[in-house]
C-alpha atoms as a PDB file:
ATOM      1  CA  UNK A   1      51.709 145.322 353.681  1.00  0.00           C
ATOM      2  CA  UNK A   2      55.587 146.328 352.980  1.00  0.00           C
ATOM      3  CA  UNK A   3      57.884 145.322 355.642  1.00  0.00           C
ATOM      4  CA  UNK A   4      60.879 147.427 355.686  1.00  0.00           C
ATOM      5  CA  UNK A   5      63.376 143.760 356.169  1.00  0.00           C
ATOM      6  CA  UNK A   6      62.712 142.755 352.829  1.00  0.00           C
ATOM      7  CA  UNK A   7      63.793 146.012 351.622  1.00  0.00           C
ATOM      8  CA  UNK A   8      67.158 146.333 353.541  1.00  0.00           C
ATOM      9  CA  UNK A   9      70.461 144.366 353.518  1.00  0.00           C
ATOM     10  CA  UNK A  10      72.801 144.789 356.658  1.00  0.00           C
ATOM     11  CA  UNK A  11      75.504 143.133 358.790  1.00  0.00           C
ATOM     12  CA  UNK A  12      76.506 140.527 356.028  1.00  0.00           C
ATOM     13  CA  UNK A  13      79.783 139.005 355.771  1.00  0.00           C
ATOM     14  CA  UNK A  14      81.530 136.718 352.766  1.00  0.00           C
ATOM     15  CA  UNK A  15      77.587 136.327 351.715  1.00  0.00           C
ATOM     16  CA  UNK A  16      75.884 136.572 347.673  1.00  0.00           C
ATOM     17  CA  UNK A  17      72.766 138.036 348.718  1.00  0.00           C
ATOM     18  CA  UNK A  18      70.102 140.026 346.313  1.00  0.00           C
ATOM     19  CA  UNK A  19      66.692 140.578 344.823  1.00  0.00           C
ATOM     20  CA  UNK A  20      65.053 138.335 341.876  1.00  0.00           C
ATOM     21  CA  UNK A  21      63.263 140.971 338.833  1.00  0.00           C
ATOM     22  CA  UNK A  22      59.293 141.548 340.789  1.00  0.00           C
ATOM     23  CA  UNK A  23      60.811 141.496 344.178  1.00  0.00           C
ATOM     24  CA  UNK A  24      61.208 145.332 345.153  1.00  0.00           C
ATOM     25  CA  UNK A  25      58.905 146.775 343.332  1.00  0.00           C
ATOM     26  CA  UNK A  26      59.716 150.141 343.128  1.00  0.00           C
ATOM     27  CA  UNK A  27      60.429 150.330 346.883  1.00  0.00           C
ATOM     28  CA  UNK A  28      63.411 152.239 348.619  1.00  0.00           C
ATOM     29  CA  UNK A  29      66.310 150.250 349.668  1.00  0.00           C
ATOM     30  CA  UNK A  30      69.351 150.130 351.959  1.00  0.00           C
ATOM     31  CA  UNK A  31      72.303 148.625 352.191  1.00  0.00           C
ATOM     32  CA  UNK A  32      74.569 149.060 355.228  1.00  0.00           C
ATOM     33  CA  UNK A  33      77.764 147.185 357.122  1.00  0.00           C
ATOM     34  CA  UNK A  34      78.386 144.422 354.874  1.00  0.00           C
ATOM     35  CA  UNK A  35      82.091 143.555 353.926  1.00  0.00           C
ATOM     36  CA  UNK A  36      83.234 141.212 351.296  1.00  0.00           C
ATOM     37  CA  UNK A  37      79.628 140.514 350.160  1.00  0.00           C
ATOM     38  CA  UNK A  38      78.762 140.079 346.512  1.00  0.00           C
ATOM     39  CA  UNK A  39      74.676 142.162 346.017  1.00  0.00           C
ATOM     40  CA  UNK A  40      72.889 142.144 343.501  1.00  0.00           C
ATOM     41  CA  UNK A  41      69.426 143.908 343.125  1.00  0.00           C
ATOM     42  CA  UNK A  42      67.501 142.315 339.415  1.00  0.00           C
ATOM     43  CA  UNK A  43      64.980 145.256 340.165  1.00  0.00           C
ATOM     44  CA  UNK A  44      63.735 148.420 340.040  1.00  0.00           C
ATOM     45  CA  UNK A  45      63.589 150.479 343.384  1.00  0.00           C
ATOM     46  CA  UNK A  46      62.714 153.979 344.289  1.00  0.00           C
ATOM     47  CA  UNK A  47      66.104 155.282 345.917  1.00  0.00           C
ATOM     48  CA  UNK A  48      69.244 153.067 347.123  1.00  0.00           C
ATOM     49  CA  UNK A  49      71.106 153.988 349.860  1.00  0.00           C
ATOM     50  CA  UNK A  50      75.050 152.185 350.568  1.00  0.00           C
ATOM     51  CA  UNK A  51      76.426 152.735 353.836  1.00  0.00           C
ATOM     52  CA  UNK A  52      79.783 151.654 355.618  1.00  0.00           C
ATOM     53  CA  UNK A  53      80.230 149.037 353.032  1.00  0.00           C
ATOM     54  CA  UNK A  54      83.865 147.434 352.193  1.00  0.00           C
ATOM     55  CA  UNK A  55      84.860 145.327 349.671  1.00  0.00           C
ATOM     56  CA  UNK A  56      81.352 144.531 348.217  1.00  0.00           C
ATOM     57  CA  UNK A  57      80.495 143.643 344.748  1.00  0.00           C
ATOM     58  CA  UNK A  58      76.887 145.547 344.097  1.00  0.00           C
ATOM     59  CA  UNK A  59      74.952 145.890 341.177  1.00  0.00           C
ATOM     60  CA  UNK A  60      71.606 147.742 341.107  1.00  0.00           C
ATOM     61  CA  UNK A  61      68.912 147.455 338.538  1.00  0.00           C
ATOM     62  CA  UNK A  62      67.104 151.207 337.729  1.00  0.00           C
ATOM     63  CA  UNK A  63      66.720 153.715 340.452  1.00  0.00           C
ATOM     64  CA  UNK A  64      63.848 156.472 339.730  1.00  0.00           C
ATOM     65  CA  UNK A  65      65.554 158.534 341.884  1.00  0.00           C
ATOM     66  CA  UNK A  66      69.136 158.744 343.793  1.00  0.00           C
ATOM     67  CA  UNK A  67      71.609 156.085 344.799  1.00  0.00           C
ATOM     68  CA  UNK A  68      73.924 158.260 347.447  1.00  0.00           C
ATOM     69  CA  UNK A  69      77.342 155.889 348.339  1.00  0.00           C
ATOM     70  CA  UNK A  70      78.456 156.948 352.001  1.00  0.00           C
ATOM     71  CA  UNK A  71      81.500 155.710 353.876  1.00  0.00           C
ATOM     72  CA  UNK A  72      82.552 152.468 351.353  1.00  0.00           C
ATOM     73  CA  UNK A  73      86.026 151.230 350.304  1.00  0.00           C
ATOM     74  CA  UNK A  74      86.986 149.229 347.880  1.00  0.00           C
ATOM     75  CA  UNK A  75      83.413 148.716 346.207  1.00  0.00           C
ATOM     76  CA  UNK A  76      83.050 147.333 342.446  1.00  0.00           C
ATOM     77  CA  UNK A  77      79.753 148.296 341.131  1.00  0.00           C
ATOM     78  CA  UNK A  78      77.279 148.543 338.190  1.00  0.00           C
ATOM     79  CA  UNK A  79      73.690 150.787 338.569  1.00  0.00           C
ATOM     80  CA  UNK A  80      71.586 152.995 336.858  1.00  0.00           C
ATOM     81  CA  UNK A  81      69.541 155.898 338.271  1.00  0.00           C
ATOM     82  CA  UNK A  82      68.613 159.455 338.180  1.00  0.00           C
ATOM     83  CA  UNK A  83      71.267 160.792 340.370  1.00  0.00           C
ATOM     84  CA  UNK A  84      74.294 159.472 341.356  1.00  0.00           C
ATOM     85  CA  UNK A  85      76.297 160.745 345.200  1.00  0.00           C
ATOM     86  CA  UNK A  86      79.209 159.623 346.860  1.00  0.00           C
ATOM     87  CA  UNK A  87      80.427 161.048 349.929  1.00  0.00           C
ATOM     88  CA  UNK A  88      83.698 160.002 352.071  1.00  0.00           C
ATOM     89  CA  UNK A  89      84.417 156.694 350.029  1.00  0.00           C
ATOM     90  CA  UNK A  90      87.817 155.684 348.626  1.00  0.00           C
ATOM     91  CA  UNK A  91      88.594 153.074 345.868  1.00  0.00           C
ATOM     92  CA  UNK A  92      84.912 152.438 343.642  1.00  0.00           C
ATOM     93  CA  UNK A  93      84.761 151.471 340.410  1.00  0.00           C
ATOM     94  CA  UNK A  94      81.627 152.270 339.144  1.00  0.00           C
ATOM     95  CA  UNK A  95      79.828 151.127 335.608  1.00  0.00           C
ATOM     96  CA  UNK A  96      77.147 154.105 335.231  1.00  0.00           C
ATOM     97  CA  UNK A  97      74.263 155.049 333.689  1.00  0.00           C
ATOM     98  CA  UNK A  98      73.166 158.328 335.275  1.00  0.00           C
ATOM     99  CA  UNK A  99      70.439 161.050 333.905  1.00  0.00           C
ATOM    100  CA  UNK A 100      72.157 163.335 335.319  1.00  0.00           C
ATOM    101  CA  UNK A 101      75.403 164.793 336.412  1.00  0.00           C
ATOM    102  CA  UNK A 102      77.108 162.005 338.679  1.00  0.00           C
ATOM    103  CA  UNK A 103      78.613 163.810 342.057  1.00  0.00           C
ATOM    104  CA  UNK A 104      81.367 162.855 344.001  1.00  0.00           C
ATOM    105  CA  UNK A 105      82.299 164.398 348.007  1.00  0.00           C
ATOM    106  CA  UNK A 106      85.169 164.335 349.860  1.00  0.00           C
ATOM    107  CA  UNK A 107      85.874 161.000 348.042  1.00  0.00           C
ATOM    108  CA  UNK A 108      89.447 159.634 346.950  1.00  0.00           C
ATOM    109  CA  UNK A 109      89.729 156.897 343.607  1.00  0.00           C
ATOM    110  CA  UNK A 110      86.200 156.565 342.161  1.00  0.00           C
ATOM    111  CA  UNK A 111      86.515 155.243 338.522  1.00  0.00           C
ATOM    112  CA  UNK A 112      83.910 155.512 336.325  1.00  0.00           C
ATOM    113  CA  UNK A 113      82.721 153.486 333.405  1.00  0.00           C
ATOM    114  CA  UNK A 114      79.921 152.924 330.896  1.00  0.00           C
ATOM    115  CA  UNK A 115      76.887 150.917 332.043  1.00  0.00           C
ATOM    116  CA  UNK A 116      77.266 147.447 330.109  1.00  0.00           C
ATOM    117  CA  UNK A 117      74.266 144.949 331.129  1.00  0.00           C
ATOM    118  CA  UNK A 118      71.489 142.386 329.550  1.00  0.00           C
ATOM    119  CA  UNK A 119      68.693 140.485 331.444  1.00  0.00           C
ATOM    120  CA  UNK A 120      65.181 140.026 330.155  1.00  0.00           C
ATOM    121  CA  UNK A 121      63.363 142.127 332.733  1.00  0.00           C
ATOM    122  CA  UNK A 122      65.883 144.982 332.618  1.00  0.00           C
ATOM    123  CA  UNK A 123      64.372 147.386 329.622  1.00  0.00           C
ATOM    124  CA  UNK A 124      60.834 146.931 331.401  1.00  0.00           C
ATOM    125  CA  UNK A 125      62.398 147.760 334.507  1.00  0.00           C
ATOM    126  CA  UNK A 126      64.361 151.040 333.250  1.00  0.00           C
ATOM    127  CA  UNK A 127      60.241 152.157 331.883  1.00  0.00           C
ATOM    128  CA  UNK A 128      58.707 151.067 335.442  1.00  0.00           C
ATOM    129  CA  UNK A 129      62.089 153.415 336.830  1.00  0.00           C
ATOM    130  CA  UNK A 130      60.876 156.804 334.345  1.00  0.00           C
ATOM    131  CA  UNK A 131      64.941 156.200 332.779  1.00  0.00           C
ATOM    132  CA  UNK A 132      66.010 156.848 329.279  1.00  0.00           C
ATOM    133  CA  UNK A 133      68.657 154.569 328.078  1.00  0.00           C
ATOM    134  CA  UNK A 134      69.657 157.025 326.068  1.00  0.00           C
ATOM    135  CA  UNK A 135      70.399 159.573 328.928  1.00  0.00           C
ATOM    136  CA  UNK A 136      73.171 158.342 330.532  1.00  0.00           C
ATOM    137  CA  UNK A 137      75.935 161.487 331.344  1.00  0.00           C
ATOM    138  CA  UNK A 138      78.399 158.338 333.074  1.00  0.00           C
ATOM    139  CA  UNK A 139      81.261 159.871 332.379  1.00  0.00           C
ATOM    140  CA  UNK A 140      80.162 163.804 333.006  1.00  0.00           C
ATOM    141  CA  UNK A 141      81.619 163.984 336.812  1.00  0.00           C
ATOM    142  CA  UNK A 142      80.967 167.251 339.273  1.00  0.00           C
ATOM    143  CA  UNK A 143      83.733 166.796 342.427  1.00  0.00           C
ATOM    144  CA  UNK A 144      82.618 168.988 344.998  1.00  0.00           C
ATOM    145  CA  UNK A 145      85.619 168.882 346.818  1.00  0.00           C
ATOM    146  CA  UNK A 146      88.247 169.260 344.575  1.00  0.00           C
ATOM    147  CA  UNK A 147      91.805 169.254 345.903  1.00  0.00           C
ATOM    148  CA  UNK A 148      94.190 171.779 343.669  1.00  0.00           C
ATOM    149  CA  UNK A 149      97.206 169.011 342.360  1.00  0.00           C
ATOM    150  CA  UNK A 150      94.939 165.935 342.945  1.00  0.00           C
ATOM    151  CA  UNK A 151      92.391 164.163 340.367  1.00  0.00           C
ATOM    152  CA  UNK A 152      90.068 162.386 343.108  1.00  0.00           C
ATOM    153  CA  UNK A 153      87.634 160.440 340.161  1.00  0.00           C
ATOM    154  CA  UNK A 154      89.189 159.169 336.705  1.00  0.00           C
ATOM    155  CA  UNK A 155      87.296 157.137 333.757  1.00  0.00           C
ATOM    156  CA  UNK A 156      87.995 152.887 333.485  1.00  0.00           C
ATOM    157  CA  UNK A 157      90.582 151.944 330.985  1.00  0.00           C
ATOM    158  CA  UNK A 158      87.943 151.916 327.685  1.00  0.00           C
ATOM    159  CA  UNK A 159      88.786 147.862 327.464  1.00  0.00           C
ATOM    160  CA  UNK A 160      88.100 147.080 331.088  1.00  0.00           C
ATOM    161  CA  UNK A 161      85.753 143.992 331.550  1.00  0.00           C
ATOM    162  CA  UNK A 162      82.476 144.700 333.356  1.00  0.00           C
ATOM    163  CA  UNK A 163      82.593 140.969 334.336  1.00  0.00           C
ATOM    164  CA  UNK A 164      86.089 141.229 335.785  1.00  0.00           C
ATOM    165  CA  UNK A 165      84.983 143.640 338.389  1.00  0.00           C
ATOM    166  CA  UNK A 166      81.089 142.815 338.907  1.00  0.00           C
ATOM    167  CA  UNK A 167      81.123 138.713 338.186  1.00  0.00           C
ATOM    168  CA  UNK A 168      78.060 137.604 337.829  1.00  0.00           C
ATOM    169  CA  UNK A 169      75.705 135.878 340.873  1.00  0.00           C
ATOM    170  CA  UNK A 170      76.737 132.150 341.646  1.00  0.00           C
ATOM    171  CA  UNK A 171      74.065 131.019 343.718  1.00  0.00           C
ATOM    172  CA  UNK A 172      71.162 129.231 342.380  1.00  0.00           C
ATOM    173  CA  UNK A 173      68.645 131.679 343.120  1.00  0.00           C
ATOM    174  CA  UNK A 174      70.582 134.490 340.907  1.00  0.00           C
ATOM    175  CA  UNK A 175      71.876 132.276 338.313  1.00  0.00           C
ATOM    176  CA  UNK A 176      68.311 131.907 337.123  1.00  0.00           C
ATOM    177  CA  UNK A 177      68.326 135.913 335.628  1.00  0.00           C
ATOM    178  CA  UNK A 178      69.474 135.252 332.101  1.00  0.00           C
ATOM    179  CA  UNK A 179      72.225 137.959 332.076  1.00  0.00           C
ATOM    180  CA  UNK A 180      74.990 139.407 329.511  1.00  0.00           C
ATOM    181  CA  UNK A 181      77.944 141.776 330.001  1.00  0.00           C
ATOM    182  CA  UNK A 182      78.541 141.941 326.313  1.00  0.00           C
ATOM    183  CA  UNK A 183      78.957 145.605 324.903  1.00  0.00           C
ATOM    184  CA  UNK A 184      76.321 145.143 321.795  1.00  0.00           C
ATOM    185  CA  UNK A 185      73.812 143.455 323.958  1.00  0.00           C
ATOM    186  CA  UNK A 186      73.369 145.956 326.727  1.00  0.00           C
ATOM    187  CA  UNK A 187      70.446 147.793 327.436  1.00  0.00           C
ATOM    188  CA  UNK A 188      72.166 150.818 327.778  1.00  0.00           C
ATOM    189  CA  UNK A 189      74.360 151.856 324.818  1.00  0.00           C
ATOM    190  CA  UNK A 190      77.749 152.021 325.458  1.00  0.00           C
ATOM    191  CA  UNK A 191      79.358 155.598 324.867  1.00  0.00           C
ATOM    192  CA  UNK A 192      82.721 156.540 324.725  1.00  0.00           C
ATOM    193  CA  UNK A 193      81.099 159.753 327.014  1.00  0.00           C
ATOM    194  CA  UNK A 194      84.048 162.389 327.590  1.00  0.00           C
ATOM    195  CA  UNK A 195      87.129 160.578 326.578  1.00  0.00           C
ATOM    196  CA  UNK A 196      89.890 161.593 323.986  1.00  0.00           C
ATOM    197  CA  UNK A 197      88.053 161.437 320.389  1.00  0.00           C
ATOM    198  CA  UNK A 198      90.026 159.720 318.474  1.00  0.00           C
ATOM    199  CA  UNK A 199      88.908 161.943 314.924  1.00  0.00           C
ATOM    200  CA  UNK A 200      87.853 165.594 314.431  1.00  0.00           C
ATOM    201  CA  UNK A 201      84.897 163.642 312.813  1.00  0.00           C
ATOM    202  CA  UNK A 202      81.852 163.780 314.485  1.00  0.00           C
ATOM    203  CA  UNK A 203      78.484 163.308 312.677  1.00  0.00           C
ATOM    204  CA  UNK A 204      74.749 164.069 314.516  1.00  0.00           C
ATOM    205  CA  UNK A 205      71.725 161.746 313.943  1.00  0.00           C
ATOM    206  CA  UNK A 206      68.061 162.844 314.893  1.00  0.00           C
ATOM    207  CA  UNK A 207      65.652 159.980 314.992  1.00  0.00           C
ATOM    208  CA  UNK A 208      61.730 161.015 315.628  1.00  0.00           C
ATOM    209  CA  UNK A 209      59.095 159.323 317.781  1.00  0.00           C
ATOM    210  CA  UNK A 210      57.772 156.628 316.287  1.00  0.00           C
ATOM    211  CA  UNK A 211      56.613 152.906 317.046  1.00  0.00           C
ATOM    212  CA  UNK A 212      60.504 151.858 316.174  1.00  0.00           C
ATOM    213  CA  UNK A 213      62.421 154.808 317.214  1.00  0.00           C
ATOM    214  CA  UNK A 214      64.368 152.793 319.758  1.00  0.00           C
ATOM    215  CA  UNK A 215      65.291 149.395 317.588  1.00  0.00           C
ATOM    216  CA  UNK A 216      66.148 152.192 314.871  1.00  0.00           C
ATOM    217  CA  UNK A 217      68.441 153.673 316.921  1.00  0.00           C
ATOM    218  CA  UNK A 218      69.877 151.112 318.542  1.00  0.00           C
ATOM    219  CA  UNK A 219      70.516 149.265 315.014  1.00  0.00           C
ATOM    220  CA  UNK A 220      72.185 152.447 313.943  1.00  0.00           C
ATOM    221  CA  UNK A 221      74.340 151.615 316.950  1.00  0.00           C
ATOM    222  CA  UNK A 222      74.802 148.203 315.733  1.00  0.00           C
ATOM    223  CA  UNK A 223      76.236 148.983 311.943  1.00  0.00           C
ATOM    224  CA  UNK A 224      78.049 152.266 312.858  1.00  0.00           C
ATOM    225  CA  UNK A 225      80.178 150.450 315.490  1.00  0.00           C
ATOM    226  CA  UNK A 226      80.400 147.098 313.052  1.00  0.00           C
ATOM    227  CA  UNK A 227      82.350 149.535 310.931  1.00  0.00           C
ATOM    228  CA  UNK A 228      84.822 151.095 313.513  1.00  0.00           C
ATOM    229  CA  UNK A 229      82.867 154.010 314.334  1.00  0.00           C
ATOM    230  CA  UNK A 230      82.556 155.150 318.175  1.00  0.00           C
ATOM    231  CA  UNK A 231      79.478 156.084 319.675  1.00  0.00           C
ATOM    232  CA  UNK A 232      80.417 159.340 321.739  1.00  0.00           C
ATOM    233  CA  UNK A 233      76.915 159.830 323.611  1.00  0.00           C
ATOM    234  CA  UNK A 234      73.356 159.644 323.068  1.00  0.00           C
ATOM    235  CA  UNK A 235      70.564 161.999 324.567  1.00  0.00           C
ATOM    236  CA  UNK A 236      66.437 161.543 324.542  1.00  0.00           C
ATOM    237  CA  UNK A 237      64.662 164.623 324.815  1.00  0.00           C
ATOM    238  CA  UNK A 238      61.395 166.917 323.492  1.00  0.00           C
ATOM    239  CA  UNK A 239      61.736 169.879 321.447  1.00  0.00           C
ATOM    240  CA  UNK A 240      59.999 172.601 320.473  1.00  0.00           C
ATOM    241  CA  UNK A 241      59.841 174.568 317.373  1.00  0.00           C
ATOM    242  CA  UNK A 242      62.720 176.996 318.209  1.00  0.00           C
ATOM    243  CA  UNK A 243      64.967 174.040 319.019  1.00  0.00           C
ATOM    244  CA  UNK A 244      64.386 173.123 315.954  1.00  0.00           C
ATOM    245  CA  UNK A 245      65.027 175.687 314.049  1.00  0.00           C
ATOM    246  CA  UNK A 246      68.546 176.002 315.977  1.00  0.00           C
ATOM    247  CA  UNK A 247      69.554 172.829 315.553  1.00  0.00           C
ATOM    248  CA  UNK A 248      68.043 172.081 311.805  1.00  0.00           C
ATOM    249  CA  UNK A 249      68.640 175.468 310.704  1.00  0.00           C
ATOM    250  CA  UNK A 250      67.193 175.712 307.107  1.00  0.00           C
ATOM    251  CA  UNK A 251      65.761 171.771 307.022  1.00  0.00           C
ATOM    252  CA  UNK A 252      63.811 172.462 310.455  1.00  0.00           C
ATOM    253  CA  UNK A 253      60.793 172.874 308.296  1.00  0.00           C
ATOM    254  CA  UNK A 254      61.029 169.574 306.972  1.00  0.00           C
ATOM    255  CA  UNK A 255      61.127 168.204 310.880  1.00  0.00           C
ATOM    256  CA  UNK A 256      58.655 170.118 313.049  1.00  0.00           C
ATOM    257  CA  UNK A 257      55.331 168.360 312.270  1.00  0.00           C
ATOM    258  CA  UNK A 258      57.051 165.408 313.683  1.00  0.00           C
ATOM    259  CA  UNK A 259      58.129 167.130 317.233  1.00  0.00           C
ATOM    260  CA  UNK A 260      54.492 166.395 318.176  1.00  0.00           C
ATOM    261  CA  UNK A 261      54.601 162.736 318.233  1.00  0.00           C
ATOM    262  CA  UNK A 262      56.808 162.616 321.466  1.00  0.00           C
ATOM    263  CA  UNK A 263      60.881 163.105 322.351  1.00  0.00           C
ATOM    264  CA  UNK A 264      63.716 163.004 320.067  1.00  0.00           C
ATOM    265  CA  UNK A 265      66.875 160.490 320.411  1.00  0.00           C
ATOM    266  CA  UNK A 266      70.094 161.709 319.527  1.00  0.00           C
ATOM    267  CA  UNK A 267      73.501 159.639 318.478  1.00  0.00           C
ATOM    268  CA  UNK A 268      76.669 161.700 318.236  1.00  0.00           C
ATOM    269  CA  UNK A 269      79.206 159.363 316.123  1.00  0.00           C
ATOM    270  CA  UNK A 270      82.457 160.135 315.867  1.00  0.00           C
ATOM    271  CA  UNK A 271      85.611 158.504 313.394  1.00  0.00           C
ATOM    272  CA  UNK A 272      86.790 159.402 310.425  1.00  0.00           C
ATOM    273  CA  UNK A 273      84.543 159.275 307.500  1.00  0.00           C
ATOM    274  CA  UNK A 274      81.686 159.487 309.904  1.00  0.00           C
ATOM    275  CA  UNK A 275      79.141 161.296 308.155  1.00  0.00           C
ATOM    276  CA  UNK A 276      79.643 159.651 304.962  1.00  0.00           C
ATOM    277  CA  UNK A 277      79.611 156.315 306.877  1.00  0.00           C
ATOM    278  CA  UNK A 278      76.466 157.418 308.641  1.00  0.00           C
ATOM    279  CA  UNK A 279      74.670 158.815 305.661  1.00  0.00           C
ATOM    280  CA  UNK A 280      75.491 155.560 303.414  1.00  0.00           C
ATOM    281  CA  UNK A 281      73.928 153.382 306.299  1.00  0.00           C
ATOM    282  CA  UNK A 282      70.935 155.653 307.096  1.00  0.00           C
ATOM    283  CA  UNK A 283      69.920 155.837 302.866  1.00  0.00           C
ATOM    284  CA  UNK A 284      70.417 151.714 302.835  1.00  0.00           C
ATOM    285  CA  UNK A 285      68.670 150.457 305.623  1.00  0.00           C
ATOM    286  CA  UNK A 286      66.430 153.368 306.811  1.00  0.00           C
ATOM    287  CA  UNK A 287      65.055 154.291 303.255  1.00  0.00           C
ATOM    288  CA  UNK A 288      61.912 155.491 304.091  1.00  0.00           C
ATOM    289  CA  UNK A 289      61.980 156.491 307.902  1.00  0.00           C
ATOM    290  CA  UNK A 290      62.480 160.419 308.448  1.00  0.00           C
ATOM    291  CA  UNK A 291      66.176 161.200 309.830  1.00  0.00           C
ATOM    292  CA  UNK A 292      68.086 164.209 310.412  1.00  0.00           C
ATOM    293  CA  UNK A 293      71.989 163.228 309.708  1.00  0.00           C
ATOM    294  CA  UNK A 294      74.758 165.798 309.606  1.00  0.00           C
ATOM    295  CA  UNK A 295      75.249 166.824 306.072  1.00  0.00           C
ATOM    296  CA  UNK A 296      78.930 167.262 305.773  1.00  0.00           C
ATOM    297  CA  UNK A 297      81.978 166.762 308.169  1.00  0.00           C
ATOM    298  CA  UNK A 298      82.191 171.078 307.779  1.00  0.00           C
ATOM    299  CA  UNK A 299      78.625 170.938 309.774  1.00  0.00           C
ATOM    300  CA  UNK A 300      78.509 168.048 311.858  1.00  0.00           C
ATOM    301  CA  UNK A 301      80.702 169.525 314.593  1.00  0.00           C
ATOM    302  CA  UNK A 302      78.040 172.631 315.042  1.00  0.00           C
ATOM    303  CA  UNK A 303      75.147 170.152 314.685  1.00  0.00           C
ATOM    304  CA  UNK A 304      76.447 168.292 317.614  1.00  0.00           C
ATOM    305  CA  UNK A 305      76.877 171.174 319.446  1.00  0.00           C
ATOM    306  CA  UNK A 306      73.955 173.276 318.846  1.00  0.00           C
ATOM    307  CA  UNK A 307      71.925 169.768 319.969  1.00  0.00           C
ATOM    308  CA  UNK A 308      73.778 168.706 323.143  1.00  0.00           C
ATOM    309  CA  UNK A 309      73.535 172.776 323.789  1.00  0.00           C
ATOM    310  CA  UNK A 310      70.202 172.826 324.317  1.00  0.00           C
ATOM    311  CA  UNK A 311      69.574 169.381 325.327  1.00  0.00           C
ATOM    312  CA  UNK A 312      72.389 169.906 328.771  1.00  0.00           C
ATOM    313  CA  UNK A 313      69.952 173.231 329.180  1.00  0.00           C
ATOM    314  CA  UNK A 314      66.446 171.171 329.100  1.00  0.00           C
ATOM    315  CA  UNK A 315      67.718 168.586 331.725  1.00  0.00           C
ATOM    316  CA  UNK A 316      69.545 171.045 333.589  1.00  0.00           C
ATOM    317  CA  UNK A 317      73.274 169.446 333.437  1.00  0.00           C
END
């Protein structure tokens, strides 16, 4: 039998409190009145809810559904879910990964960043949670209460520390998860989302469904960024035939008997020399596995675009 206490945090003061990976289950949970607390929740839960909370350090493991912030200050966080809401907060700083658009209400100073984390259980945990890592629109903001002269949300300096803001757990308990903050070990790849690109370079890679699709892609990851490339987003997602023939215009032939075998992850690279850079790599250490890559910087920019087009349609962002 659940009982809702193990499933709820509220009234703590100058307390680390969380959840060990198995503990929640998939439950809801809520988190309400606690000031100067450091939370952290190793698991995967159906919906979090954060209420009248001030000066908390928080970090949630996958959410299937929303996390909804209501009525916190001065909150330094790191989560992943399917939605992300805050309404009448001031001062977060928040390392996301969201599915879809994150939305912000009659809130003042939220800062967003990429989500950057590593335990064991976590990959299992974003399956058990029905998240892509590779659908994470962080940086992708909707205010609904805009005021006309007055930015209330803004992106994380790109070289803020995730550890700096959400230190890891220092009790006992919590120092048993085996965790990392380091960029090229998180779970989630870390995208430079909608900030300034740094080239008019961008280059588009389609990986298929296959048994290694995801250590393909995430190796990809590995060697473009090794050689000074940015990764600007990523997206997983199925399409059909006419997709295909948008987005692979006169190769989608070559590509459509493999649409069957399940979604489609997509890299967006971006630096100059990118598609070159990308092509050399895929050819050396993917010989043999079917990719689409960009065929020339003149393309790549409509590639990108056609994809992300249709993708932002299918998931309704």
């Amino acid at each position: 039998k659940v009982d809702p206490k193990d499933y709820l945090l509220s009234g703590l003061k100058d307390e680390t409190v969380g959840r060990l990976p198995g503990k929640v289950a998939g439950q809801q949970f809520l988190i309400q009145d606690c000031e100067n607390c450091n939370i952290y929740i190793f698991d995967h839960s159906a919906t979090v809810t954060i209420d009248d909370c001030t000066n908390c350090v928080i970090f949630l493991g996958p959410v299937k559904g929303s996390v909804f912030f209501r009525n916190c200050r001065d909150c330094r966080c790191a989560l992943a879910c399917q939605q992300f809401r805050v309404r009448d907060c001031r001062k977060l700083e928040v390392f996301l990964c969201c599915a879809t658009q994150p939305i912000i209400e009659s809130s003042t100073n939220i800062k967003f960043g990429c989500f950057q984390w590593y335990y064991p259980e976590l990959a299992f945990q974003f399956k058990d949670a029905g998240l892509s890592i590779f659908n994470n629109t962080w940086s992708n903001v909707h205010d609904f209460t805009p005021v006309s002269g007055e930015l209330n949300w803004s992106l994380l300096p790109e070289d803020a520390v995730v550890q700096d803001r959400v230190p890891l757990p220092t009790t006992e308990e919590l120092k048993a998860v085996r965790i990392s903050t380091e960029a090229n070990r998180s779970i989630v790849p870390v995208s430079r989302g909608q900030r300034q690109k740094s080239s008019d370079e961008s280059c588009l890679v389609v990986l298929f469904a296959g048994d290694y699709t995801i250590a393909n892609a995430r190796k990809l990851i590995d060697e473009m960024v090794n050689k000074g490339f940015f990764l600007v987003q990523t997206k997983e997602v199925s399409m059909k035939a006419e997709d295909a023939q948008r987005v692979f215009r006169e190769k989608a032939a070559d590509f459509l008997p493999l649409l069957n075998k399940g979604p489609v992850i997509a890299l967006e690279f971006n630096g100059d020399g990118a598609v070159e850079g990308c092509q050399l790599i895929v050819n050396e250490t993917f010989n043999g596995t079917k990719m689409f890559v960009s065929e020339s910087k003149e393309t790549a920019s409509a590639d990108v675009d056609s994809f992300y087009n249709f993708a932002d349609i299918q998931m309704g962002i």
